[in-house]
Protein backbone atom coordinates (compact mmCIF):
# COMPACT_ATOMS: atom_id res chain seq x y z
CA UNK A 1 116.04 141.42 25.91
CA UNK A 2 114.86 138.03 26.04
CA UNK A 3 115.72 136.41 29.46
CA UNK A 4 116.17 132.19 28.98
CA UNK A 5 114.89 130.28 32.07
CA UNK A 6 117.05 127.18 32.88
CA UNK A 7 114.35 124.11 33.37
CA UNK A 8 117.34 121.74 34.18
CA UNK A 9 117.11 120.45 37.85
CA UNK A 10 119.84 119.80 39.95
CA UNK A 11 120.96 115.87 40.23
CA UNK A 12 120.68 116.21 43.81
CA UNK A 13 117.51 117.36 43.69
CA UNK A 14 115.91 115.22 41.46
CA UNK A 15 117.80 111.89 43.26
CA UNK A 16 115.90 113.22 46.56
CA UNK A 17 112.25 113.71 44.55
CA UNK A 18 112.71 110.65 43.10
CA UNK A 19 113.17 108.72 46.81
CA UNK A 20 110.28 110.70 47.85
CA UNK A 21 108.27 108.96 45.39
CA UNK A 22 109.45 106.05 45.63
CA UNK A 23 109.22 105.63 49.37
CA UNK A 24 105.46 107.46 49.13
CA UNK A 25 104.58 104.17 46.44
CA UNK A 26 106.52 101.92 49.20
CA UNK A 27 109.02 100.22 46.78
CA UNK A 28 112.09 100.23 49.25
CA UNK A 29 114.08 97.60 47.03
CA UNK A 30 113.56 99.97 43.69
CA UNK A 31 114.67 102.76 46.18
CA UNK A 32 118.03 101.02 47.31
CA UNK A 33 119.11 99.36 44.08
CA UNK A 34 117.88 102.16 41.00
CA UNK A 35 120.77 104.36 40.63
CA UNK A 36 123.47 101.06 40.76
CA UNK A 37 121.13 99.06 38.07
CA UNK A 38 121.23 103.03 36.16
CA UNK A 39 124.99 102.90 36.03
CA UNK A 40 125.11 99.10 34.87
CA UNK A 41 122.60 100.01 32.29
CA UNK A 42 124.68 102.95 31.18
CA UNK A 43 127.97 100.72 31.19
CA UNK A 44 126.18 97.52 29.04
CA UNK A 45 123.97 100.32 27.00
CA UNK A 46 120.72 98.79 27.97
CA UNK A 47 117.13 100.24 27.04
CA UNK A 48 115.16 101.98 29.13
CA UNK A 49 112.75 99.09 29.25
CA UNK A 50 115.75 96.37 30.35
CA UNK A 51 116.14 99.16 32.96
CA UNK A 52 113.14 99.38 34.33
CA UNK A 53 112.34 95.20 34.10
CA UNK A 54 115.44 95.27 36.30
CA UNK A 55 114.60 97.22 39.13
CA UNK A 56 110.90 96.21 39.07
CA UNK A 57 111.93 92.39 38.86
CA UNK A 58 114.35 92.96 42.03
CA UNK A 59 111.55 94.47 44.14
CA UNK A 60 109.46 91.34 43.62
CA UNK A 61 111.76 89.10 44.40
CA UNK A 62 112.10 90.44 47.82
CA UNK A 63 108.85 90.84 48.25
CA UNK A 64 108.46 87.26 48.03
CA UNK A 65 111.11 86.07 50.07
CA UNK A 66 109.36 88.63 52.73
CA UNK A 67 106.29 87.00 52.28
CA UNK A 68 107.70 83.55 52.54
CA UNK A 69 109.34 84.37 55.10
CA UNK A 70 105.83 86.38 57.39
CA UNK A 71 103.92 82.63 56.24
CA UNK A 72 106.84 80.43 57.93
CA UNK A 73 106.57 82.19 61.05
CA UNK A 74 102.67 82.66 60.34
CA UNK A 75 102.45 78.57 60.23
CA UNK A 76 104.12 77.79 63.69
CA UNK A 77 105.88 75.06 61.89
CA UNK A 78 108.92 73.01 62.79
CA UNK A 79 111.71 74.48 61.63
CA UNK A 80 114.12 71.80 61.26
CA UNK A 81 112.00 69.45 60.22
CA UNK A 82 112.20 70.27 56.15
CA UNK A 83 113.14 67.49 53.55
CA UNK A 84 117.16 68.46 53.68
CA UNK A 85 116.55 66.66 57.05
CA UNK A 86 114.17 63.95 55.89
CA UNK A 87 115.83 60.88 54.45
CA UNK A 88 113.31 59.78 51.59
CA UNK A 89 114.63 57.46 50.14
CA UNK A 90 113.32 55.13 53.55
CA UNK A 91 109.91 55.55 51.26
CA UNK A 92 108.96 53.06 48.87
CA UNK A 93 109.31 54.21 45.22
CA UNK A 94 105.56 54.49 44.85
CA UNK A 95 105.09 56.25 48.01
CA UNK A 96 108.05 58.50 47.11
CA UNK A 97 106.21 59.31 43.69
CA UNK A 98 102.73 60.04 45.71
CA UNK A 99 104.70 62.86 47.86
CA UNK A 100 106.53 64.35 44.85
CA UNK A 101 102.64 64.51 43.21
CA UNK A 102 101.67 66.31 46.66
CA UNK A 103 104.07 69.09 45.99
CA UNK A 104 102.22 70.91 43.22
CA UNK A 105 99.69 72.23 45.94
CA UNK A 106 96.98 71.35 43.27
CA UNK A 107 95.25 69.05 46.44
CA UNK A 108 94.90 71.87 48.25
CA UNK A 109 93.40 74.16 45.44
CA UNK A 110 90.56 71.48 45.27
CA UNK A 111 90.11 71.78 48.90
CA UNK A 112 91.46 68.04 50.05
CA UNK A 113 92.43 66.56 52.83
CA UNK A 114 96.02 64.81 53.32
CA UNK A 115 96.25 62.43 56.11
CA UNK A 116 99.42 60.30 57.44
CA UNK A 117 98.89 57.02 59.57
CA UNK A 118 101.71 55.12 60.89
CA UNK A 119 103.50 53.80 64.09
CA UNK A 120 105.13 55.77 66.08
CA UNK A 121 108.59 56.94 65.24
CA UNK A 122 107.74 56.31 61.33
CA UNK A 123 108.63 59.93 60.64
CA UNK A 124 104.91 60.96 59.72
CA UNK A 125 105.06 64.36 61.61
CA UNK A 126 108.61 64.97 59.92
CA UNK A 127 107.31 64.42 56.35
CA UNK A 128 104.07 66.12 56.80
CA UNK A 129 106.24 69.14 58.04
CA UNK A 130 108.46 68.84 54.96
CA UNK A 131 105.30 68.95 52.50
CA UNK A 132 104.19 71.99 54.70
CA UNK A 133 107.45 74.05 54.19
CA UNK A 134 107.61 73.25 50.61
CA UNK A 135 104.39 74.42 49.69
CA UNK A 136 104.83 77.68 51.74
CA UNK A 137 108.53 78.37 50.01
CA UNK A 138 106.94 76.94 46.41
CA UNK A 139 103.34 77.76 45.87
CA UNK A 140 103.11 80.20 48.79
CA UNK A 141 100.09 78.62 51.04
CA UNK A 142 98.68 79.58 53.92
CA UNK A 143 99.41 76.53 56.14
CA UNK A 144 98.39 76.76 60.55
CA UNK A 145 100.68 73.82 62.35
CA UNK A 146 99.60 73.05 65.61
CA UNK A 147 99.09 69.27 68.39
CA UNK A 148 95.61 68.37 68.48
CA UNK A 149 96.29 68.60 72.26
CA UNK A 150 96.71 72.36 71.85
CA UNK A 151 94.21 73.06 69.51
CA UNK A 152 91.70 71.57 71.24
CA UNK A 153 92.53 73.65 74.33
CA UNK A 154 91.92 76.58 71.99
CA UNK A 155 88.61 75.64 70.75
CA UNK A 156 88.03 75.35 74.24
CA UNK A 157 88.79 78.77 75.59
CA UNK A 158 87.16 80.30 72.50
CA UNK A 159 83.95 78.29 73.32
CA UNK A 160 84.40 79.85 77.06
CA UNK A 161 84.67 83.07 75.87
CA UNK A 162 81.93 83.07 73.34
CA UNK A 163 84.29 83.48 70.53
CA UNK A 164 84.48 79.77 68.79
CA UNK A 165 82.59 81.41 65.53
CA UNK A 166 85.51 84.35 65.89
CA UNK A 167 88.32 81.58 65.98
CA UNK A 168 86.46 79.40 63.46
CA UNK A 169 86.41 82.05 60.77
CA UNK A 170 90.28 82.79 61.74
CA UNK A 171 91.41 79.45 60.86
CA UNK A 172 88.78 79.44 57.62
CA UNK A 173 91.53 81.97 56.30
CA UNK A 174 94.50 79.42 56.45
CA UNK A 175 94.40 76.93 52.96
CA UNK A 176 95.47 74.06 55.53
CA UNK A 177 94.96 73.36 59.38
CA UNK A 178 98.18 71.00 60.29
CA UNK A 179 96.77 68.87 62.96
CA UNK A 180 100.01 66.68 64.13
CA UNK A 181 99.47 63.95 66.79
CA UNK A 182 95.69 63.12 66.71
CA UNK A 183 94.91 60.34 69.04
CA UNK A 184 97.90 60.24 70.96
CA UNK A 185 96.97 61.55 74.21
CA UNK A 186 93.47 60.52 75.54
CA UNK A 187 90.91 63.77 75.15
CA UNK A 188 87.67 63.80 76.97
CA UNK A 189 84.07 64.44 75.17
CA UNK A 190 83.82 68.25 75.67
CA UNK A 191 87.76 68.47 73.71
CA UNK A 192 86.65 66.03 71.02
CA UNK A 193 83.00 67.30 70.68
CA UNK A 194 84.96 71.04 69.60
CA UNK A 195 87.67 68.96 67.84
CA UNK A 196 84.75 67.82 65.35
CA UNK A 197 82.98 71.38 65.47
CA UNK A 198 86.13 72.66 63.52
CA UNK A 199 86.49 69.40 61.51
CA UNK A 200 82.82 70.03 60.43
CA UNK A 201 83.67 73.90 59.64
CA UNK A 202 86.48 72.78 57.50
CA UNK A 203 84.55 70.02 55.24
CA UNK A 204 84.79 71.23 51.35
CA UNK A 205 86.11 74.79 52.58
CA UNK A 206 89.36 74.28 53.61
CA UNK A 207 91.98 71.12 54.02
CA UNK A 208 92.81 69.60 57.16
CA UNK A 209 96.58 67.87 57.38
CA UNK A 210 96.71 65.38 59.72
CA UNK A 211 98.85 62.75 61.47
CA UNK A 212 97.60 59.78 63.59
CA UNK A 213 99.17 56.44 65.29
CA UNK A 214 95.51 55.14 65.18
CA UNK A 215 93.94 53.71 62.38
CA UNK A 216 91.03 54.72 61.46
CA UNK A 217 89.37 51.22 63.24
CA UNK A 218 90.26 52.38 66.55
CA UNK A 219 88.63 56.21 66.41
CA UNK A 220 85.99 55.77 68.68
CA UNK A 221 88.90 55.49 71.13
CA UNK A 222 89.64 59.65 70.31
CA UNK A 223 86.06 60.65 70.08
CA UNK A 224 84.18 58.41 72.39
CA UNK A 225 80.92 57.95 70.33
CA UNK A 226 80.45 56.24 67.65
CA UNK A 227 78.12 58.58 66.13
CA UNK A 228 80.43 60.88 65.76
CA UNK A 229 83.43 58.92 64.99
CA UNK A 230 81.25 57.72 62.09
CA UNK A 231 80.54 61.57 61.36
CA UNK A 232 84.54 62.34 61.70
CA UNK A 233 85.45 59.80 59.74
CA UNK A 234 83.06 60.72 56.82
CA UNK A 235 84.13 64.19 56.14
CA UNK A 236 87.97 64.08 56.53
CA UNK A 237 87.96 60.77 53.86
CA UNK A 238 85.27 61.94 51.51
CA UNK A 239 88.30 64.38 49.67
CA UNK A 240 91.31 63.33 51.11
CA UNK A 241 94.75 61.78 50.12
CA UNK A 242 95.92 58.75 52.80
CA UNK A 243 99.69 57.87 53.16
CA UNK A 244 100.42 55.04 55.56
CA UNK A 245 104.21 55.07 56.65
CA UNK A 246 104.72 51.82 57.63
CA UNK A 247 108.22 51.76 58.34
CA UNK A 248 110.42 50.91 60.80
CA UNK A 249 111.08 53.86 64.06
CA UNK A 250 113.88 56.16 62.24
CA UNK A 251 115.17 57.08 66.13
CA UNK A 252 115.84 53.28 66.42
CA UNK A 253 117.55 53.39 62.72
CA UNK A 254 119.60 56.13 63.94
CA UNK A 255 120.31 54.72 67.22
CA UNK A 256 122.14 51.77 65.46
CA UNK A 257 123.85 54.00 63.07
CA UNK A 258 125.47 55.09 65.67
CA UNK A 259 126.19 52.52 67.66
CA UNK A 260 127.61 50.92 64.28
CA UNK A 261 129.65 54.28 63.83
CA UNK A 262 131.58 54.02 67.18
CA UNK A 263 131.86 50.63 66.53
CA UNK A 264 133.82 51.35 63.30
CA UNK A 265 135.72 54.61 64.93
CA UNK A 266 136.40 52.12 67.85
CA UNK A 267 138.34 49.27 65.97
CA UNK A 268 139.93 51.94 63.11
CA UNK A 269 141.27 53.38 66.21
CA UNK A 270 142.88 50.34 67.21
CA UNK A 271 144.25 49.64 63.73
CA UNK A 272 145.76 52.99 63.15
CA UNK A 273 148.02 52.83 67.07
CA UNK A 274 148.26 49.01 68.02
CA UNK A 275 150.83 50.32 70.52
CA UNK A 276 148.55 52.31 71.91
CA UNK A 277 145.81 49.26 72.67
CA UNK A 278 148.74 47.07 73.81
CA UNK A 279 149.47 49.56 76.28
CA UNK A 280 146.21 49.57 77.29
CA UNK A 281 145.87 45.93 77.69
CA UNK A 282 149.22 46.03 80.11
CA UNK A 283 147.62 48.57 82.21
CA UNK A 284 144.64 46.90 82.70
CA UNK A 285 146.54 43.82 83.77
CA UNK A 286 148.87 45.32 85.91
CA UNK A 287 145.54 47.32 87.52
CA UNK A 288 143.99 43.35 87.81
CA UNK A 289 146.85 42.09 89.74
CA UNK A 290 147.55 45.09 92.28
CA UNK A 291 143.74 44.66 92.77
CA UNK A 292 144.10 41.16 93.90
CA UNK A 293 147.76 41.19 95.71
CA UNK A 294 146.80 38.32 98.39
CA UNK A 295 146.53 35.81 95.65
CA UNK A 296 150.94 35.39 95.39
CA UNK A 297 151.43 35.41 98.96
CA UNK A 298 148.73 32.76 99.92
CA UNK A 299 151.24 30.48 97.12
CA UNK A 300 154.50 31.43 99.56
CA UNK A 301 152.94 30.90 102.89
CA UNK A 302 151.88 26.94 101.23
CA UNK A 303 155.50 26.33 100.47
CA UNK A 304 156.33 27.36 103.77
CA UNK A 305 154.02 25.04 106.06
CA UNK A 306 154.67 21.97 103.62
CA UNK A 307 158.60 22.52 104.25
CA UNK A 308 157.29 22.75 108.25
CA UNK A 309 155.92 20.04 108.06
């Protein structure tokens, strides 16, 4: 007598093996989502290729928005400062085209530096932060924001501790350093003297980002000697892209907007109740005259020494 082995396995058993594996390749998302995208595939009779496509197409996609996500918090960016917060059309059209060209990344693949001059309350830190965050989420770059006022005290504590190659090679793996705010606060020699050590490191290996209220006339004011202001100067503009953002301070645009909007909220108010403002005026009259109530009786005592009299 012949005895017939059964080789089928148990669905419980092969839903746990198949987890196992899963989890051993770490592919959490195909773990999670395979045996919903199996039933949809049964119900819309899809092939076992459309299947798998799915599954494998939904793990990357998290992946990605994982990895976006470990870069943002990586960069040490602003936050809030993205272009749904930036108002660009305050950009001329040509300048508007220039940042739009910025966007591809391709600057950065060619190892090029981007740097944004303008007065003070121009919005250059803003939009710098915007192109930042959009070629994280886009293109997925490596991008290290940081003040020049805090990275030089880095440089400086590295150089004390005999690790400035160590912190050097760190930043070498970023595609960008962010350096927002050079010039604004006066350095002395030893901060601008490692300021140009990683400036020098970075020349046609990496791109430096970079915003400044000084022109580039007025450097030896940042590094103290015009040697190496000369030297500065050199290797950020031999590969670089320069926006100047002359415009007007956006805080004292938005100051006036609002002024303007309480202005408007202010006299629609008194369109919408007139009674109401009447009121008001009454009240404030009444309030004038019990403030002054000497002024009637100073009439009635006159009257009363001319009849006297």
């Amino acid at each position: 007598m012949t005895t017939t082995t059964s080789t089928a396995t148990p669905e419980g058993s092969l839903h746990s093996r198949l987890k196992g594996h899963l989890k051993d390749l770490h592919l959490p998302t195909v773990r999670e989502s395979y045996e919903e995208s199996a039933r949809r595939a049964e119900r819309e009779h899809a092939s076992y290729e459309q299947y798998l496509l799915e599954v494998v197409e939904q793990e990357c996609a998290v992946r990605r928005m994982n990895r976006i996500s470990r870069l943002i918090h990586e960069s040490g960016l602003p936050l809030e400062k993205t272009f749904e917060t930036f108002k660009r059309e305050r950009l001329p059209r040509a300048q508007n085209a220039q940042v739009s060209s910025l966007l591809d990344g391709s600057f950065l693949d060619r190892k090029e530096n981007l740097l944004l001059f303008g007065r003070s309350g121009a919005g250059k830190s803003h939009l710098l932060c915007a192109i930042a965050h959009e070629l994280i989420q886009t293109r997925e770059k490596r991008i290290r924001f940081t003040t020049c006022t805090l990275l030089v005290q880095e440089l400086l504590i590295a150089k004390r501790d005999l690790k400035l190659a160590r912190y050097l090679k760190r930043m070498n793996r970023f595609d960008a350093v962010f350096i927002d705010q050079v010039g604004y606060e006066q350095q002395s020699r030893d901060e601008m003297e490692v300021l140009f050590t990683l400036l020098a490191e970075r020349y046609e290996r990496g791109s430096v980002m970079l915003t400044s209220n000084l022109p580039f006339s007025r450097w030896d004011e940042i590094f103290k000697d015009p040697t190496t202001t000369a030297a500065a100067i050199d290797r950020l503009i031999h590969h670089s892209v320069i926006l100047e953002l002359n415009l007007e301070s956006y805080r004292l645009e938005e100051s006036r907007e609002q002024q303007k909007r309480s202005k408007e909220q202010a006299q629609s108010s008194e369109e919408t109740h007139p009674a109401a403002s009447e009121g008001r005026e009454q009240t404030s009259h009444i309030q004038h005259k019990s403030q002054n109530p000497a002024a009637p009786k100073t009439k009635k005592t006159a009257k009363k020494r001319r009849k006297t009299q």
